[in-house]
Protein backbone atom coordinates (compact mmCIF):
# COMPACT_ATOMS: atom_id res chain seq x y z
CA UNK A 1 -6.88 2.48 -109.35
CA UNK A 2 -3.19 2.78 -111.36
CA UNK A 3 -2.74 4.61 -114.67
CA UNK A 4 -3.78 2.14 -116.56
CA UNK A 5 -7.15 1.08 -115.56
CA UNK A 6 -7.61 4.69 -114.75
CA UNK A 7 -7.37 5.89 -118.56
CA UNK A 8 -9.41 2.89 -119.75
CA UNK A 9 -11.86 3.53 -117.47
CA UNK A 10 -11.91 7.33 -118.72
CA UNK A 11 -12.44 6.16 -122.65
CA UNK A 12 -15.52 4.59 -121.13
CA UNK A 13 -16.77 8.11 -120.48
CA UNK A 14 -16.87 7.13 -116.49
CA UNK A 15 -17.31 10.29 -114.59
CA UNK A 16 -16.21 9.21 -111.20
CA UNK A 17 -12.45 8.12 -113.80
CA UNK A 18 -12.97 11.65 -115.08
CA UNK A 19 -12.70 13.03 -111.53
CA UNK A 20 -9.49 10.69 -110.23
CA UNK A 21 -7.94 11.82 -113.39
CA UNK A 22 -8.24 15.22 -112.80
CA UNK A 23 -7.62 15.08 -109.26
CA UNK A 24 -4.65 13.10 -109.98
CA UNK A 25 -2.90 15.34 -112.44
CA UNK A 26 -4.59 19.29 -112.15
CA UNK A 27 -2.21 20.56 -109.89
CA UNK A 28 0.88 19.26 -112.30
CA UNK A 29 -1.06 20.67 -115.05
CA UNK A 30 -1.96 23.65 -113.54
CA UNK A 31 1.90 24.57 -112.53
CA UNK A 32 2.34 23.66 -116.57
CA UNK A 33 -0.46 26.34 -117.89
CA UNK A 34 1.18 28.95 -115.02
CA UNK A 35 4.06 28.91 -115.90
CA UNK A 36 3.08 29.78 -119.95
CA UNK A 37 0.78 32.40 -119.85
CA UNK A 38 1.90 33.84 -116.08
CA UNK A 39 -2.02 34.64 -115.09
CA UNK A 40 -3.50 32.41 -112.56
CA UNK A 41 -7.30 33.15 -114.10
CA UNK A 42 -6.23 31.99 -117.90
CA UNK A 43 -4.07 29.40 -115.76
CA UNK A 44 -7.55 27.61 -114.68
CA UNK A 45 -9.13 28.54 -117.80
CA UNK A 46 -6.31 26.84 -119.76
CA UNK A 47 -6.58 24.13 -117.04
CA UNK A 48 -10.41 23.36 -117.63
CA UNK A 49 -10.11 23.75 -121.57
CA UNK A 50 -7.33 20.85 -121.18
CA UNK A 51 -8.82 18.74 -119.27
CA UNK A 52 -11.80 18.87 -121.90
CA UNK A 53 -9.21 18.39 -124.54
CA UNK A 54 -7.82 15.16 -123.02
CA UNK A 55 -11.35 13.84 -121.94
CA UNK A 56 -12.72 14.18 -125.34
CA UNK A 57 -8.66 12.67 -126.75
CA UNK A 58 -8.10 9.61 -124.40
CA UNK A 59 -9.06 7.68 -127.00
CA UNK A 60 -6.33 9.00 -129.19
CA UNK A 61 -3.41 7.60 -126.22
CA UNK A 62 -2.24 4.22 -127.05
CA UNK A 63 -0.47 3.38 -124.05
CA UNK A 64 3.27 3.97 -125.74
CA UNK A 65 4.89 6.18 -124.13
CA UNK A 66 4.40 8.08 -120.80
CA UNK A 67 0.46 9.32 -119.55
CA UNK A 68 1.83 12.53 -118.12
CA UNK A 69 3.98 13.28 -121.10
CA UNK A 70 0.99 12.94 -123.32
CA UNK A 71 -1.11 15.20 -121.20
CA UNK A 72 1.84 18.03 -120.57
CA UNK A 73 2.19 17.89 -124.99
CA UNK A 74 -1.75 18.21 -124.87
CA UNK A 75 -1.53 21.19 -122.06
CA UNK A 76 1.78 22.86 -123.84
CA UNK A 77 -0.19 22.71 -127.32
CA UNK A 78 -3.14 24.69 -125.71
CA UNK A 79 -1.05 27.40 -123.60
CA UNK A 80 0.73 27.99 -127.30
CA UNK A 81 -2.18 28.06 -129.25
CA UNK A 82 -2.88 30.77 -126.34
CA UNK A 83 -0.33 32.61 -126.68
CA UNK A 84 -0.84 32.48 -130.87
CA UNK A 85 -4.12 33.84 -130.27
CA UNK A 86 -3.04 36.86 -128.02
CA UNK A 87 0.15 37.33 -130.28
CA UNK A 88 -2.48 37.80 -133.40
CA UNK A 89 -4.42 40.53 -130.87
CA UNK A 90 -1.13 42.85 -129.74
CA UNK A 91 0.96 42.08 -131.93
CA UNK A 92 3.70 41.95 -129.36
CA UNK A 93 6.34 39.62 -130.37
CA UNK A 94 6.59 41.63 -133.50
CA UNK A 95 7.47 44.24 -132.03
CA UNK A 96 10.59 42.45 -130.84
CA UNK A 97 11.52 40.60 -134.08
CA UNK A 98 12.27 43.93 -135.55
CA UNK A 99 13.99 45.56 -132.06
CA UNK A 100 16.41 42.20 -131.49
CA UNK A 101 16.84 40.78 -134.64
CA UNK A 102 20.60 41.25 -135.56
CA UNK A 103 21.26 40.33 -131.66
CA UNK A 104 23.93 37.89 -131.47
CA UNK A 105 23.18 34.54 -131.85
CA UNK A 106 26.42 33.37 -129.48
CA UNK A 107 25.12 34.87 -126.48
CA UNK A 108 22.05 33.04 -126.12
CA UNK A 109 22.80 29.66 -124.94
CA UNK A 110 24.83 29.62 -121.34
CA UNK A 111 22.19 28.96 -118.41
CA UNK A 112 21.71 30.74 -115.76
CA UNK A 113 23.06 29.68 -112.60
CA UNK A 114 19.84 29.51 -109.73
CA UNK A 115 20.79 26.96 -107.24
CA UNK A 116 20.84 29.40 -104.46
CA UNK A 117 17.20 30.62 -104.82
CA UNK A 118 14.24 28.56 -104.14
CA UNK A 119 12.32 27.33 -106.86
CA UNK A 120 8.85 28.86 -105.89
CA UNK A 121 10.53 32.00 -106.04
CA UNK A 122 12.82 31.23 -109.92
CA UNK A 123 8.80 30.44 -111.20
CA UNK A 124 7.60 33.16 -109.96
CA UNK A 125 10.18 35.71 -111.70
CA UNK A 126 9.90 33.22 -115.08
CA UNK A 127 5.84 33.78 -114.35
CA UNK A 128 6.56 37.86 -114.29
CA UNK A 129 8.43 37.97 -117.24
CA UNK A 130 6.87 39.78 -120.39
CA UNK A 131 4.83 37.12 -122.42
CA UNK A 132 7.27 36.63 -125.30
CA UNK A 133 10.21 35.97 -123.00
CA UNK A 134 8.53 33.61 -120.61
CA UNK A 135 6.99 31.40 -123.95
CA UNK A 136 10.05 31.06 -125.60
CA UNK A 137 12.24 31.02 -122.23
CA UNK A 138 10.11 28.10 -121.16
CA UNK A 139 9.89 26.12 -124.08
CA UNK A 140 14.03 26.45 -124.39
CA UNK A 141 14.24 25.31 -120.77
CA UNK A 142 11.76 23.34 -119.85
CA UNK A 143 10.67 22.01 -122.64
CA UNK A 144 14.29 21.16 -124.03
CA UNK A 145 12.58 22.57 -127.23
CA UNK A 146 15.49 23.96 -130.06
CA UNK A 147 15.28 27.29 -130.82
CA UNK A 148 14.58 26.33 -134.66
CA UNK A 149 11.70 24.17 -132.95
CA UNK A 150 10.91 27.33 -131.10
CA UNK A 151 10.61 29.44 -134.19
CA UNK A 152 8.38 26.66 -136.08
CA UNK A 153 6.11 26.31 -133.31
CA UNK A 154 5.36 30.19 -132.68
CA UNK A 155 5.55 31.50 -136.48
CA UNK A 156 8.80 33.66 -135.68
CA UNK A 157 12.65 33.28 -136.92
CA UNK A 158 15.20 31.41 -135.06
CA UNK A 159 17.21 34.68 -134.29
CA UNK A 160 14.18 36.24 -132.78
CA UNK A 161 13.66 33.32 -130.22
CA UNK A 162 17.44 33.30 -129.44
CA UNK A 163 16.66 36.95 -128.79
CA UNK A 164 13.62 36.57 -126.97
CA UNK A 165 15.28 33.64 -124.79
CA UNK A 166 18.43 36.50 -124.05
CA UNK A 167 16.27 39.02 -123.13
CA UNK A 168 14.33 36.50 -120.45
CA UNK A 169 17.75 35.34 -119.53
CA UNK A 170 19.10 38.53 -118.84
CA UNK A 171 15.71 40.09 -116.93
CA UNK A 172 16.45 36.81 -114.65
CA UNK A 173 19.56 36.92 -113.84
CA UNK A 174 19.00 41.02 -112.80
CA UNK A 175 15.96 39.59 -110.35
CA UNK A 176 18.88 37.26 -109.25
CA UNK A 177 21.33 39.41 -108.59
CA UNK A 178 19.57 42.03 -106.95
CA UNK A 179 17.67 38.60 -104.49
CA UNK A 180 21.01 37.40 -103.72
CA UNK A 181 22.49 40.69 -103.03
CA UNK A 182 19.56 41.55 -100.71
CA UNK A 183 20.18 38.65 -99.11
CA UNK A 184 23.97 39.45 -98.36
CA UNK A 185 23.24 42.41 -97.17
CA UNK A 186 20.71 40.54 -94.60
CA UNK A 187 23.60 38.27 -93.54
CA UNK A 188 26.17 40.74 -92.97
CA UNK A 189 23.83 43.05 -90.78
């Protein structure tokens, strides 16, 4: 069964569509709630509380427009209304408005270089990150989001994600440097 016939059958409320769906796209969707919140367990919970989402919203998708991008907005949406929640809890990117708000804004936008180290590996230092960082490093990078879209979306100023994205950028390329020196220092013994 193709995309198409797939999601039609799925606004029909078929269960076995339901399942081929879900089969189909969980494990891209999965990798997409990971890498947000950086927790396996609220990984699958995210997972299952999109997949409900999108069941009970297939009738919303009009066929413009890619499937999988429609499910990854629907998946992105939830992990940030995630994080919003938790933010509201701890309180914790507060805290770093006030510590990195007259950071410089200049400094924030050169990417880091990580052709060298295997992917599984980059996600699972982005997945380690503190909660703040990964959100707003992920939505910069991988989301091609702006860092005024940034702010918008999680309720903080534009200088504070440009901080927050720094901050990420500069824990990663540390990880980095230290991985790539280890692994000199492998070669040359």
């Amino acid at each position: 069964m193709d995309d198409s016939q797939l999601i039609s059958a799925c606004k029909k409320q078929n269960r076995d569509a339901q399942r081929a769906l879900y089969e189909r796209f969980a494990p891209v969707m999965m990798s997409v709630c990971v890498r947000y919140c950086g927790d396996e367990d609220i990984a699958r919970d995210l997972l299952h509380d999109g997949f409900i989402r999108v069941f009970t919203q297939i009738g919303s998708f009009t066929g413009e427009g890619s499937f999988e991008g429609w499910l990854r907005r629907i998946f992105v949406n939830l992990a940030l209304e995630n994080y919003r929640k938790e933010k509201r809890k701890n309180l914790f990117l507060e805290e770093y408005v006030q510590m990195y708000i007259n950071e410089s804004e200049d400094q924030a936008d050169d990417l880091l270089d990580i052709e060298d180290i295997p992917r599984e590996v980059v996600f699972e230092m982005i997945r380690n990150l503190p909660t703040g960082y990964r959100t707003v490093f992920n939505l910069y990078i991988f989301e091609d989001m702006s860092h005024k879209e940034i702010a918008e979306e999680l309720g903080i100023n534009e200088a504070a994600s440009r901080s927050q994205f720094f901050r990420a950028k500069t824990l990663l390329k540390k990880k980095i440097e230290a991985m790539l020196e280890k692994n000199h220092q492998r070669k040359v013994q």
